[in-house]
C-alpha atoms as a PDB file:
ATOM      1  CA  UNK A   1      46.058 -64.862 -19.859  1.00  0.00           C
ATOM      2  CA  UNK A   2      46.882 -63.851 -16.216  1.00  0.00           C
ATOM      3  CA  UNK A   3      48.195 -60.651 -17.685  1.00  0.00           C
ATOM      4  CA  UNK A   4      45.449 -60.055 -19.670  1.00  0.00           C
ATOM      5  CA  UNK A   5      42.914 -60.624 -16.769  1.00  0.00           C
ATOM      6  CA  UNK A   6      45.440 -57.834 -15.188  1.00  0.00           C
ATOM      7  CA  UNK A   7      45.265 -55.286 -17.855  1.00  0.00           C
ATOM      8  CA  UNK A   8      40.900 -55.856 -18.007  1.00  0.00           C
ATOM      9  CA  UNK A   9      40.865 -55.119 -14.646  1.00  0.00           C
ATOM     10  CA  UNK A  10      42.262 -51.903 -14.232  1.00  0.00           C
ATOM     11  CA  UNK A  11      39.951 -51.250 -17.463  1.00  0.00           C
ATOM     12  CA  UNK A  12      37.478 -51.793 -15.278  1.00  0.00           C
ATOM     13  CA  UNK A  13      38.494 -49.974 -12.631  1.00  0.00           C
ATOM     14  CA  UNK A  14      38.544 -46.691 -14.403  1.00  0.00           C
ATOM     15  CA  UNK A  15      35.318 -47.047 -16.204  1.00  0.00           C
ATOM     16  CA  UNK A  16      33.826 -47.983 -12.591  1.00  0.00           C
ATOM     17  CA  UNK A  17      35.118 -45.261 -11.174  1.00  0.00           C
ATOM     18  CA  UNK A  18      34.193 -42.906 -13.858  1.00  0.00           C
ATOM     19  CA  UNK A  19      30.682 -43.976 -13.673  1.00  0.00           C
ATOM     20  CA  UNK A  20      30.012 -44.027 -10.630  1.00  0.00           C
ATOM     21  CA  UNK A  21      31.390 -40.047 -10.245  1.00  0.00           C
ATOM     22  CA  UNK A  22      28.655 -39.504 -13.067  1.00  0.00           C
ATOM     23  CA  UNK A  23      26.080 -41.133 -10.074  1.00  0.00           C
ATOM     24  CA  UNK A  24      25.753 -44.964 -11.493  1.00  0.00           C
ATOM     25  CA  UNK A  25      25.669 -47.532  -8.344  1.00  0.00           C
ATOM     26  CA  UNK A  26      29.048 -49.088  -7.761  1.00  0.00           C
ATOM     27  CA  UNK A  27      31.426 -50.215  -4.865  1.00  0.00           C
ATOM     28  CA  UNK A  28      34.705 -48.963  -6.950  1.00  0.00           C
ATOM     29  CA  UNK A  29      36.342 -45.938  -5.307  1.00  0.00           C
ATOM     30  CA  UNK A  30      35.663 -42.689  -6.799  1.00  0.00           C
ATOM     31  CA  UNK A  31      39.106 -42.357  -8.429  1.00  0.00           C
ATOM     32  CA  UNK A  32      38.876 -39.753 -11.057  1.00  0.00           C
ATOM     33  CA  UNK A  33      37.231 -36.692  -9.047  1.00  0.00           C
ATOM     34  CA  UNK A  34      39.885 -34.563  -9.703  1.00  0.00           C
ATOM     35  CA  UNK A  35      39.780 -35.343 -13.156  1.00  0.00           C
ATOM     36  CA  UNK A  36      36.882 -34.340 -15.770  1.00  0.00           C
ATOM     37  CA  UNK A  37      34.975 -36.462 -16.609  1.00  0.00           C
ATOM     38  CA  UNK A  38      34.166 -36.684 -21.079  1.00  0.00           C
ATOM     39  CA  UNK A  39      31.090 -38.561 -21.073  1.00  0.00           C
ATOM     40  CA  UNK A  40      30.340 -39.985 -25.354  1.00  0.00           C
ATOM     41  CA  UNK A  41      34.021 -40.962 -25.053  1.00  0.00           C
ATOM     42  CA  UNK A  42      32.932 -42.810 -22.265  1.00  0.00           C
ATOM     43  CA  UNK A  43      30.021 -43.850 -23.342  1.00  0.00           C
ATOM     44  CA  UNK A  44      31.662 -45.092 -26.468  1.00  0.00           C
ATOM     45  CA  UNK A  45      34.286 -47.226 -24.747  1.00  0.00           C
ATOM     46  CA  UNK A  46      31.687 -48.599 -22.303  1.00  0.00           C
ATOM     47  CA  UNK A  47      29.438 -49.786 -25.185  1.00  0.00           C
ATOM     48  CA  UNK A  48      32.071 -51.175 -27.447  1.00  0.00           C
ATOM     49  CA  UNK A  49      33.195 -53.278 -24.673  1.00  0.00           C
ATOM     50  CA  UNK A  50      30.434 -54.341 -23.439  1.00  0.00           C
ATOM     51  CA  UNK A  51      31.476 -57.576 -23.169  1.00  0.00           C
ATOM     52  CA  UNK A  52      34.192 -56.982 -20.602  1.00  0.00           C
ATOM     53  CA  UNK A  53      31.084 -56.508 -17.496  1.00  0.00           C
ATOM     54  CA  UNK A  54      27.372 -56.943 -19.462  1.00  0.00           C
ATOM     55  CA  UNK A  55      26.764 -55.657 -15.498  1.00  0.00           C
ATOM     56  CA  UNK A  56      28.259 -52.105 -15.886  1.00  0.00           C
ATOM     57  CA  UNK A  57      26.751 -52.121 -19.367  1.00  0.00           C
ATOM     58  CA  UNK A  58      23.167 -52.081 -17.972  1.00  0.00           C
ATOM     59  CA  UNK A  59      24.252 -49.631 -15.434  1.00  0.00           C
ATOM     60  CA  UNK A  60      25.401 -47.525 -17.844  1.00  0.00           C
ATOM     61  CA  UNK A  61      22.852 -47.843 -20.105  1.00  0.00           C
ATOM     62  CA  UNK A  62      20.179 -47.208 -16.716  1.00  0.00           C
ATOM     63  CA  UNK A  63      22.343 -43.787 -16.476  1.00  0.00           C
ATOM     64  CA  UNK A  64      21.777 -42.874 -20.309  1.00  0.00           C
ATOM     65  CA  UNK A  65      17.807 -43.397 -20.126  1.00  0.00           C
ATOM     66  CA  UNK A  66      17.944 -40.969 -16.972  1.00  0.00           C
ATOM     67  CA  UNK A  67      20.295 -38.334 -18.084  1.00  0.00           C
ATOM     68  CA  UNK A  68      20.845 -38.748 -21.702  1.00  0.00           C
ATOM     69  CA  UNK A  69      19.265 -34.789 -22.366  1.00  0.00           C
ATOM     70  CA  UNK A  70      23.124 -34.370 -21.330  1.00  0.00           C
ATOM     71  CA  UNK A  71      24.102 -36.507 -24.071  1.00  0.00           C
ATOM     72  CA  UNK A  72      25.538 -35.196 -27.625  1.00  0.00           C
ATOM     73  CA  UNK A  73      24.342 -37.639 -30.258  1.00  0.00           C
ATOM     74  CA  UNK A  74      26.310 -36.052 -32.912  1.00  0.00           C
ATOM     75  CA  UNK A  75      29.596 -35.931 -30.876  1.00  0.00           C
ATOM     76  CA  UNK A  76      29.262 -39.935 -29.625  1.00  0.00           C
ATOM     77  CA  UNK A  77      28.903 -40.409 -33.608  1.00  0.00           C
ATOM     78  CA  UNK A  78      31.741 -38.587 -33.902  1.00  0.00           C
ATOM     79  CA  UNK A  79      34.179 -40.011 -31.403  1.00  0.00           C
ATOM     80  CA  UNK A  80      33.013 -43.525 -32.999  1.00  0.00           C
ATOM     81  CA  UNK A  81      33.801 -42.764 -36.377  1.00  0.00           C
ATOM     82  CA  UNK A  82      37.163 -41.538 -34.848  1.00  0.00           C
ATOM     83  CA  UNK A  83      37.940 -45.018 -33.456  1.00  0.00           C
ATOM     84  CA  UNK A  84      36.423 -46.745 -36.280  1.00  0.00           C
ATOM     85  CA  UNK A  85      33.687 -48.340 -34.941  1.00  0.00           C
ATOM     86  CA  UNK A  86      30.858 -46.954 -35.802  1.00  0.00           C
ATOM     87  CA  UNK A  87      29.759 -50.092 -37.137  1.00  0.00           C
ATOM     88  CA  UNK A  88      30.488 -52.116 -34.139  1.00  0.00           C
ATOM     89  CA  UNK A  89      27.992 -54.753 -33.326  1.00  0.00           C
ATOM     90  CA  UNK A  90      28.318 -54.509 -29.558  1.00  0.00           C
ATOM     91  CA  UNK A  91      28.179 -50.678 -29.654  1.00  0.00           C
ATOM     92  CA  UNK A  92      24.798 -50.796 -32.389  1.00  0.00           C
ATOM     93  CA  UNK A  93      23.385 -53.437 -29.627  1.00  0.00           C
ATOM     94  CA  UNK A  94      23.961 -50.451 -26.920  1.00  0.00           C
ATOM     95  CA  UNK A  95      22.369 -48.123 -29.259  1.00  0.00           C
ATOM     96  CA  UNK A  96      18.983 -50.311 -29.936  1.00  0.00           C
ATOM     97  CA  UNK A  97      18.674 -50.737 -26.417  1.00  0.00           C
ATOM     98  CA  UNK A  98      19.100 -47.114 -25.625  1.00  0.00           C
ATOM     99  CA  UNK A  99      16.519 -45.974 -28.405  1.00  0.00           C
ATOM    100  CA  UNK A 100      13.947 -49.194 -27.424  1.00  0.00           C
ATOM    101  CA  UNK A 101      13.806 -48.050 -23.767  1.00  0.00           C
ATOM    102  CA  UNK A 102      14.227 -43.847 -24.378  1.00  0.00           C
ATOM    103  CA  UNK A 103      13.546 -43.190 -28.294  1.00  0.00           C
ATOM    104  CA  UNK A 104      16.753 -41.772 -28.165  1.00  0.00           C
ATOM    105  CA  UNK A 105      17.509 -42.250 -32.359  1.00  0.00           C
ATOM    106  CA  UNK A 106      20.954 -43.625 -31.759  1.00  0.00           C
ATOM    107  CA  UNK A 107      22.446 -45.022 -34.707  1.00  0.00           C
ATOM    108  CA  UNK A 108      21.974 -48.735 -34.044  1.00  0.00           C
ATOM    109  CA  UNK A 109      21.534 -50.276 -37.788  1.00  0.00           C
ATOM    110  CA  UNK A 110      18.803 -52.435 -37.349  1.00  0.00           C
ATOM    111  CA  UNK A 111      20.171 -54.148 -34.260  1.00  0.00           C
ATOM    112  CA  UNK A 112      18.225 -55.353 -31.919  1.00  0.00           C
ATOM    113  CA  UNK A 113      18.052 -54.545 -28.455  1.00  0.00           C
ATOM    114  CA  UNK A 114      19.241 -56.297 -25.279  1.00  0.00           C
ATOM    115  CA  UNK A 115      17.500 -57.951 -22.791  1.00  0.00           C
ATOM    116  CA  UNK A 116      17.350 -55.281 -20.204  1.00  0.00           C
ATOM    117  CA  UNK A 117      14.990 -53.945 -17.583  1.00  0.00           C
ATOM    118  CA  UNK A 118      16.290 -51.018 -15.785  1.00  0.00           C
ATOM    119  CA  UNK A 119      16.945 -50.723 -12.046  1.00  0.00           C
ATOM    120  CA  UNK A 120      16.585 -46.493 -11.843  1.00  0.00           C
ATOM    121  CA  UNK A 121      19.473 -47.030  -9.328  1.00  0.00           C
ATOM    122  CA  UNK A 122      21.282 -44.055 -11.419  1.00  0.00           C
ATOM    123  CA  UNK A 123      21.686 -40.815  -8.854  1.00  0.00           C
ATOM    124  CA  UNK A 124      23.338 -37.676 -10.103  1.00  0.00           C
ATOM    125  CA  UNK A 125      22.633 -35.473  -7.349  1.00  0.00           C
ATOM    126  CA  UNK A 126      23.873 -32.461  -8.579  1.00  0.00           C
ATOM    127  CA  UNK A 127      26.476 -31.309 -11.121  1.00  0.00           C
ATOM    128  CA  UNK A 128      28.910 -29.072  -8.338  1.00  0.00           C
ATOM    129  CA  UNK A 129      31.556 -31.910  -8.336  1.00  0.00           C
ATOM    130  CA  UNK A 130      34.560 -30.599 -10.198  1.00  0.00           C
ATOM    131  CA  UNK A 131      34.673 -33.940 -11.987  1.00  0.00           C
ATOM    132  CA  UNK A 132      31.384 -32.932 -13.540  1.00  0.00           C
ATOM    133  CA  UNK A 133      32.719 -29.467 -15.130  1.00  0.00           C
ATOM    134  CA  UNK A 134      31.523 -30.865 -19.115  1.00  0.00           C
ATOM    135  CA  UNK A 135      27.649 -31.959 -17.874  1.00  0.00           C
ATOM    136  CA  UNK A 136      27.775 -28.806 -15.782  1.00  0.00           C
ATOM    137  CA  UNK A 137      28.826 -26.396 -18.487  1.00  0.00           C
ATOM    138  CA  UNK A 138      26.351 -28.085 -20.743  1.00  0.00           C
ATOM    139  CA  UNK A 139      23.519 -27.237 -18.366  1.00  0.00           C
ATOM    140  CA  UNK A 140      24.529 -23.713 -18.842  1.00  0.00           C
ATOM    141  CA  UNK A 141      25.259 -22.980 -22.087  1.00  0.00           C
ATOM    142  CA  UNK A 142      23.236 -26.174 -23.821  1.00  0.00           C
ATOM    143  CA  UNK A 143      24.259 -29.618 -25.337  1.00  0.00           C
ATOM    144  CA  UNK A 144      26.415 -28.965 -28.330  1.00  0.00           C
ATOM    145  CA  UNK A 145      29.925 -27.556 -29.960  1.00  0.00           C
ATOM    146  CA  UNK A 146      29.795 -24.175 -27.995  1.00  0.00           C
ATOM    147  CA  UNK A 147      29.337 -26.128 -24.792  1.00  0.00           C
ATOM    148  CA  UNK A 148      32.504 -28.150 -25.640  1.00  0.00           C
ATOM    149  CA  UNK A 149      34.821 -25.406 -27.004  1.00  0.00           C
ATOM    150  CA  UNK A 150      33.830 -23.557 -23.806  1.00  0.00           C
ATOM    151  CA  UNK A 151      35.565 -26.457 -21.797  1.00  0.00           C
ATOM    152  CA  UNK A 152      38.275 -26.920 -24.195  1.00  0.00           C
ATOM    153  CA  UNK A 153      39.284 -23.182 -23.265  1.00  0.00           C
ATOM    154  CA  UNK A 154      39.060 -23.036 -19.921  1.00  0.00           C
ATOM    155  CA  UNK A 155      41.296 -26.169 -19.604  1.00  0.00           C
ATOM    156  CA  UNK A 156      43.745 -24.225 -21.082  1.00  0.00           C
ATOM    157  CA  UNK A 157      42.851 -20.719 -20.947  1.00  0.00           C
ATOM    158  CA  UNK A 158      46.282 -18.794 -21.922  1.00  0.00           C
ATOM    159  CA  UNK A 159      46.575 -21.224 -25.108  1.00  0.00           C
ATOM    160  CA  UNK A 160      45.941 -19.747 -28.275  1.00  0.00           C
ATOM    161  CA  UNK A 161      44.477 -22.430 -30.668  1.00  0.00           C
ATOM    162  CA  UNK A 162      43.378 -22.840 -34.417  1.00  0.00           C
ATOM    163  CA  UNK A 163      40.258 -24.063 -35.610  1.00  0.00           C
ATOM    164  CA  UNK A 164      41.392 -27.352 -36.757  1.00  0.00           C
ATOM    165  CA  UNK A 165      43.115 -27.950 -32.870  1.00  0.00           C
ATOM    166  CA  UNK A 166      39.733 -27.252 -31.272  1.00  0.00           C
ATOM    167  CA  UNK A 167      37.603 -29.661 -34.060  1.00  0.00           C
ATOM    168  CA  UNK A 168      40.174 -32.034 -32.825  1.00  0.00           C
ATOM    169  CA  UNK A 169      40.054 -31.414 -28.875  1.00  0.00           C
ATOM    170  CA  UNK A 170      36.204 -31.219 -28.484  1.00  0.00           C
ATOM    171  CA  UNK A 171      35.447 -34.104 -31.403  1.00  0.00           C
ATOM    172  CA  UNK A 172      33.143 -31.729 -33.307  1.00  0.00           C
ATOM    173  CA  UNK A 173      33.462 -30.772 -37.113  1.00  0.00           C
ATOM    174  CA  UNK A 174      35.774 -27.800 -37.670  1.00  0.00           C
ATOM    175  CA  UNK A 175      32.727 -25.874 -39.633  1.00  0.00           C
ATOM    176  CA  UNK A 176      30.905 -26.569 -36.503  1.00  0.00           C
ATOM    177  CA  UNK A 177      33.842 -25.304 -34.384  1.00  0.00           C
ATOM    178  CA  UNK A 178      34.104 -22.338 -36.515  1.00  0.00           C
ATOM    179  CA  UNK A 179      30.338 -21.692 -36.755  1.00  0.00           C
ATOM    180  CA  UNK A 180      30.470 -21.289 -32.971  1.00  0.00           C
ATOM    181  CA  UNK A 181      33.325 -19.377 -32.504  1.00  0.00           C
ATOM    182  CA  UNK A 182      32.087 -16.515 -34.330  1.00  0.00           C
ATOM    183  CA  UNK A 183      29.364 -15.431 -31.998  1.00  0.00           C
ATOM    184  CA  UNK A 184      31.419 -16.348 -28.961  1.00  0.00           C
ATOM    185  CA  UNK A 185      33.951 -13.726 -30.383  1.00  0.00           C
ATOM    186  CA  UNK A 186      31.959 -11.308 -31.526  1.00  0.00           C
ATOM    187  CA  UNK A 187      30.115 -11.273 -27.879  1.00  0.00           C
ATOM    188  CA  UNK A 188      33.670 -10.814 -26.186  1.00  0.00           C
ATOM    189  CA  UNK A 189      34.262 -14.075 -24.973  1.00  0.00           C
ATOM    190  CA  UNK A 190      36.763 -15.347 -27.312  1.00  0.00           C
ATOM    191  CA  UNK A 191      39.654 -13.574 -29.115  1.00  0.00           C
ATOM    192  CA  UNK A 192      41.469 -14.409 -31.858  1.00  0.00           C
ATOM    193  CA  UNK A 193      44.952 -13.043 -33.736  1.00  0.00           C
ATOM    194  CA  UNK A 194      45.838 -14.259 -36.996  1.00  0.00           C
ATOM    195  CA  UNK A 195      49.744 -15.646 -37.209  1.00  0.00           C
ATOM    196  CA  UNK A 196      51.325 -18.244 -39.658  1.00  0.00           C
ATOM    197  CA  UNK A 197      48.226 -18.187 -42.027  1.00  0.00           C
ATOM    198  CA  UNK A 198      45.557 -19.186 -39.334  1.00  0.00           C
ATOM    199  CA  UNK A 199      43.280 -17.707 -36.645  1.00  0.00           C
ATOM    200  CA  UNK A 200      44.233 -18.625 -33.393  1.00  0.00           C
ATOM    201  CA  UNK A 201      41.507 -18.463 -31.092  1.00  0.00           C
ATOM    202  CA  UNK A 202      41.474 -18.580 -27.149  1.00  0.00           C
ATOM    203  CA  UNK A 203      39.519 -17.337 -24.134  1.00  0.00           C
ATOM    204  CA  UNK A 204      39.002 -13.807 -23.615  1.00  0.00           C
ATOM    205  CA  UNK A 205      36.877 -13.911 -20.298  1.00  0.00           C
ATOM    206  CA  UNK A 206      38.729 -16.061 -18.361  1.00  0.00           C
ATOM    207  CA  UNK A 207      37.674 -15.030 -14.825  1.00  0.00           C
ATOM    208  CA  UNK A 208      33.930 -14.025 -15.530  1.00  0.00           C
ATOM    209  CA  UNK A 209      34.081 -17.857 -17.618  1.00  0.00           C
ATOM    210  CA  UNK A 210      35.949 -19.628 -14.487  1.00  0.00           C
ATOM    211  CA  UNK A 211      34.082 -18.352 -12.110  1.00  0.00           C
ATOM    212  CA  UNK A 212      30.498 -19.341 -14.201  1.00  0.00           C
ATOM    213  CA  UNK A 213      31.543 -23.128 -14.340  1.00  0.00           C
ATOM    214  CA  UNK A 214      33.708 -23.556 -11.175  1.00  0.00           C
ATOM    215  CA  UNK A 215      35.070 -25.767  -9.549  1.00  0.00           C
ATOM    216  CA  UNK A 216      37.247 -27.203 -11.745  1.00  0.00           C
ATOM    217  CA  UNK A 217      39.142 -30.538 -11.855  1.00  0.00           C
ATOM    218  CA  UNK A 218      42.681 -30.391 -11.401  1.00  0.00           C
ATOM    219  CA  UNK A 219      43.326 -32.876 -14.655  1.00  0.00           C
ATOM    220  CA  UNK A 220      41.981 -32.733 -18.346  1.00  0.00           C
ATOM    221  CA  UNK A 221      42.886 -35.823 -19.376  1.00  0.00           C
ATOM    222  CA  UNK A 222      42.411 -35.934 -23.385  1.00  0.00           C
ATOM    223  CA  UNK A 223      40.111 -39.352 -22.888  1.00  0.00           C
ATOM    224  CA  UNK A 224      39.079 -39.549 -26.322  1.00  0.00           C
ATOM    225  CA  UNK A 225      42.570 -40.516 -27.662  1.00  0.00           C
ATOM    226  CA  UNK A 226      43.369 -42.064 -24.009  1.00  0.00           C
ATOM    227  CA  UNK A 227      39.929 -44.573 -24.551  1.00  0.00           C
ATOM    228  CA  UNK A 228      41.262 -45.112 -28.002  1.00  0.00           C
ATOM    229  CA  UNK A 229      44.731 -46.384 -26.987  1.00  0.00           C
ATOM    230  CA  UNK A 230      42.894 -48.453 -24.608  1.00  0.00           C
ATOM    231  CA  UNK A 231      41.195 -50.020 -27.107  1.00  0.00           C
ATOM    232  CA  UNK A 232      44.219 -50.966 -29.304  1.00  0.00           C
ATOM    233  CA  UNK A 233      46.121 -52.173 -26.344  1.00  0.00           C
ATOM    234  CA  UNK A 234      43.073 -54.436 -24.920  1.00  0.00           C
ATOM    235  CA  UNK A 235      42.684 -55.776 -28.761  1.00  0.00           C
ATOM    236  CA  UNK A 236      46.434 -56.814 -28.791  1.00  0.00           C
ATOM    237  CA  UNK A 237      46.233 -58.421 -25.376  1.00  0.00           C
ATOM    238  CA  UNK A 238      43.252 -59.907 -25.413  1.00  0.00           C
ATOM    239  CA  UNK A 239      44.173 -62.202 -28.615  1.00  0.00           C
ATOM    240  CA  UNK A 240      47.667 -62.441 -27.175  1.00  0.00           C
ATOM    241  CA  UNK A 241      46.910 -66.274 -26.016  1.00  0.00           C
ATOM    242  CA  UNK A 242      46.233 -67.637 -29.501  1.00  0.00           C
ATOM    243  CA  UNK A 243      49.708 -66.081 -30.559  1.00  0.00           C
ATOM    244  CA  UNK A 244      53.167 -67.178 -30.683  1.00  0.00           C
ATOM    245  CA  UNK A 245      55.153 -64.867 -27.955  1.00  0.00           C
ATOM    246  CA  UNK A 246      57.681 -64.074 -31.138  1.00  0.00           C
ATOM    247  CA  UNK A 247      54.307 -62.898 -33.225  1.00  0.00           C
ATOM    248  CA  UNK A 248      53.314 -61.389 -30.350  1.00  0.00           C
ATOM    249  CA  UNK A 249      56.579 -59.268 -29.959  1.00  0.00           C
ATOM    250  CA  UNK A 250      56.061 -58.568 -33.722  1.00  0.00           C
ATOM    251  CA  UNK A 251      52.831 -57.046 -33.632  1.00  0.00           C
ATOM    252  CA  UNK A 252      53.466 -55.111 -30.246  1.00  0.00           C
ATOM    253  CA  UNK A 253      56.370 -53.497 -32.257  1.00  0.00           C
ATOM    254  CA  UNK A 254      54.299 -52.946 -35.531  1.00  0.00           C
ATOM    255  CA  UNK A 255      51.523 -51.017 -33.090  1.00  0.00           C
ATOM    256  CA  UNK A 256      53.516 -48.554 -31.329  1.00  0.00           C
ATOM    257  CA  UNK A 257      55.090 -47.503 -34.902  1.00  0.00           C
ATOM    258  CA  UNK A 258      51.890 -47.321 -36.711  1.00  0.00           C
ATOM    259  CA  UNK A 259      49.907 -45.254 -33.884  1.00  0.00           C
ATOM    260  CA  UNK A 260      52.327 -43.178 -33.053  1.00  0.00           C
ATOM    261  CA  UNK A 261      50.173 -40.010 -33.651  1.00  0.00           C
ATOM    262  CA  UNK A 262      47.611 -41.643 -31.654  1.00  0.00           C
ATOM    263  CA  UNK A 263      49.915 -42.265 -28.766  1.00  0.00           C
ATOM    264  CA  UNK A 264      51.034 -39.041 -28.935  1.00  0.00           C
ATOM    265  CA  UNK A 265      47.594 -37.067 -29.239  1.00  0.00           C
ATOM    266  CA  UNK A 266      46.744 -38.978 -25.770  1.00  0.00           C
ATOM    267  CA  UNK A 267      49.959 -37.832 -24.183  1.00  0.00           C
ATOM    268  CA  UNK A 268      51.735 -41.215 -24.343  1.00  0.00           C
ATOM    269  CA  UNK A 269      55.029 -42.349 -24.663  1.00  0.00           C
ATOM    270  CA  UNK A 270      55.648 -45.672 -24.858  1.00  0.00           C
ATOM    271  CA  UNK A 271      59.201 -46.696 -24.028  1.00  0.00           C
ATOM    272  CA  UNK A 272      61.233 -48.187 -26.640  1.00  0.00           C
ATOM    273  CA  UNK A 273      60.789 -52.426 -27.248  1.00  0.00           C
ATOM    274  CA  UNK A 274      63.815 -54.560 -26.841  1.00  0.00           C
ATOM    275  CA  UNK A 275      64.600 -56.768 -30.180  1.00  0.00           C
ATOM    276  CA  UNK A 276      63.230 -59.668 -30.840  1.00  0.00           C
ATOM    277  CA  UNK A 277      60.852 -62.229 -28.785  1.00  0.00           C
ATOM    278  CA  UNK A 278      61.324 -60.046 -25.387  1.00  0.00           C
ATOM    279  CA  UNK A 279      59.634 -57.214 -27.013  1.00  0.00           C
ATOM    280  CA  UNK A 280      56.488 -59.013 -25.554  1.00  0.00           C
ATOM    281  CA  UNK A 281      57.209 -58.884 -22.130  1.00  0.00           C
ATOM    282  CA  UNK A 282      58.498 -55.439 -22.187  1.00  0.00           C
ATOM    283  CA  UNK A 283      55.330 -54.689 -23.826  1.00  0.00           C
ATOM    284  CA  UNK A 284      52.947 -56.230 -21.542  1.00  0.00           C
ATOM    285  CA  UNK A 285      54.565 -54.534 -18.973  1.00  0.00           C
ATOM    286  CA  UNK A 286      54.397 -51.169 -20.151  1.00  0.00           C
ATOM    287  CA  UNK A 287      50.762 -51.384 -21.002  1.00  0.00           C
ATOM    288  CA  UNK A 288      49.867 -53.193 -17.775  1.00  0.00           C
ATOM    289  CA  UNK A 289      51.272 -50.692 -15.762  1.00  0.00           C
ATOM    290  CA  UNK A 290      50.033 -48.021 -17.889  1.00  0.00           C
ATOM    291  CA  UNK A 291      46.408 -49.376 -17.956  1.00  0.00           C
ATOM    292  CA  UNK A 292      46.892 -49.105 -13.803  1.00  0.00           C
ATOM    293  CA  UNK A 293      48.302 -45.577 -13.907  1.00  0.00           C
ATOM    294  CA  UNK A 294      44.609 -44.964 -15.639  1.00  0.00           C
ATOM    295  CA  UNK A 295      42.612 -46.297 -13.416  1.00  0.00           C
ATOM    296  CA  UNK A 296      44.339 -45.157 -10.500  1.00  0.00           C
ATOM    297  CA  UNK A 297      44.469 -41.557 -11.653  1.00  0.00           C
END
C-alpha cells in the first residue's frame, strides 16, 4: 500500500497543479505552466476519480459552474467514451452535480447529484498564460472542432497530417474534423497535398496563426492518452494489496502487452519486465517514477 499511497500522490500533484493554472484555489505549485493545459481530458480524469480528493472534486466542479462556456460537452463525451467510461458512476455523479447547480445537460443517467455548495473561490484572471493556449484559442475562434484542430496545428505546425490523425489528436469525430477543415482551407489557413491515398492537411498561416494565440507553452503533452494510462496504472495499483505479488507480476505483464498502442499514442515506453514474481517490483517502480515525472513536469 505504501507504494500505492506514492503513486496517488503524484496523481494528485499533477491534477493540483493543473487546476490551479486553470485559477482553482490550491497550495500545490504551479507545475505545468509551460505545458498546455487540455481541459475535458482533465475534467474527465478529475471526475472519474473523484474519490482520490472529494476536496479537489468540489473545486473542480466550483471551476466548471464559473467557466464551463469554455467547456466542449461533445468532446468530454468523447474523451469518455475513449476511456470507456462513459458510464462511470463517479463521473455521472460529477455530471448531475454540474447540471443541478449550472443546467449544464451533462450526460449524468439519472444520477443524482452530490452534496455540494460552492465556494466561488475559482479565479481565472485572464487567459495570457501560455499554459492556457486551448481556453484562449477557444475564446477566439469559439468552443468546438475548429478551435481544437487550430491548436493541434500550431503544436506542430510543419507536420502534415490526415484526417483520421487530427480526429484522433483533438478527440473530435473525423466528419467533424473534416467538416472544419474545409472552410479553414478554403480561407487560406490550412493546406493540404494528397500522397499515399489521403489528404494531408497542415497549417498554412503559421506566423499570422502564432502570433493570434501567443504565447505558447513549451510542451504539448498528448494528455488524453497520458490521463488514460494513468488510469490503467492507478486501477492495477490500487487493487495490488488484495493480490498475490506473483498475480500481480502477471497482470503487470498482461497490461503493458495489451495497451501497447495506448502506451505508445501517449509517448510511453515502458521498459521491459523481468520474468516471473519480480516483474512486480520492476513494475511498480517504473510507474511510480513515471507517475512523478507527470506531476513534476
Amino acid at each position: 500500500m505504501a507504494r500505492y499511497s506514492e503513486f496517488r500522490e503524484h496523481v494528485l500533484d499533477t491534477l493540483w497543479s493543473q487546476w490551479h493554472e486553470l485559477g482553482v484555489a490550491a497550495t500545490v505549485p504551479r507545475r505545468h505552466s509551460d505545458d498546455f493545459i487540455d481541459p475535458e481530458p482533465l475534467i474527465a480524469f478529475t471526475a472519474t476519480h473523484a474519490d482520490l480528493d472529494p476536496r479537489l472534486r468540489d473545486e473542480s466542479i466550483d471551476w466548471v459552474l464559473r467557466y464551463g462556456i469554455y467547456i466542449s460537452k461533445a468532446r468530454l463525451k468523447n474523451v469518455l467514451d475513449g476511456w470507456g467510461l462513459r458510464e462511470d458512476p463517479l463521473f455521472r455523479e460529477y455530471a448531475a452535480t454540474v447540471n443541478a447547480h449550472g443546467g449544464a445537460g451533462w450526460p449524468a443517467a439519472g444520477a443524482k447529484p452530490l452534496s455540494f455548495r460552492s465556494r466561488a473561490r475559482s479565479l481565472l484572471e485572464d487567459l495570457r498564460r501560455p499554459s492556457l493556449l486551448s481556453l484562449r484559442i477557444r475564446a477566439i475562434f469559439g468552443v468546438g472542432a475548429r478551435a481544437e484542430l487550430i491548436r493541434a496545428l500550431i503544436a506542430q505546425p510543419g507536420l502534415a497530417r490526415t484526417a483520421a490523425d487530427l480526429s484522433m489528436e483533438t478527440g473530435y469525430g473525423k466528419r467533424n474534423v473534416l467538416n472544419e477543415l474545409e472552410p479553414l482551407r478554403f480561407a487560406g489557413v490550412v493546406k493540404s497535398f494528397r500522397a499515399v491515398n489521403a489528404d494531408r492537411f497542415s497549417l498554412a498561416m503559421v506566423d499570422e496563426i502564432g502570433a493570434l494565440v501567443a504565447p505558447l507553452p513549451k510542451r504539448f503533452t498528448r494528455w488524453t492518452a497520458t490521463f488514460a494510462v494513468l488510469h490503467v496504472l492507478l486501477g492495477l495499483v490500487r487493487h495490488s494489496a488484495k493480490r498475490s505479488d506473483l498475480q500481480n507480476a502477471v497482470d503487470a505483464i498482461r497490461l503493458l502487452e495489451e495497451r501497447k498502442q495506448l502506451f505508445a499514442s501517449a509517448q510511453i515506453y515502458p521498459p521491459p519486465l523481468p520474468a516471473g514474481v519480480s516483474a512486480w517490483p520492476a513494475f511498480l517502480e517504473w510507474a511510480v517514477g513515471y507517475a512523478a515525472s507527470i506531476a513534476r513536469a
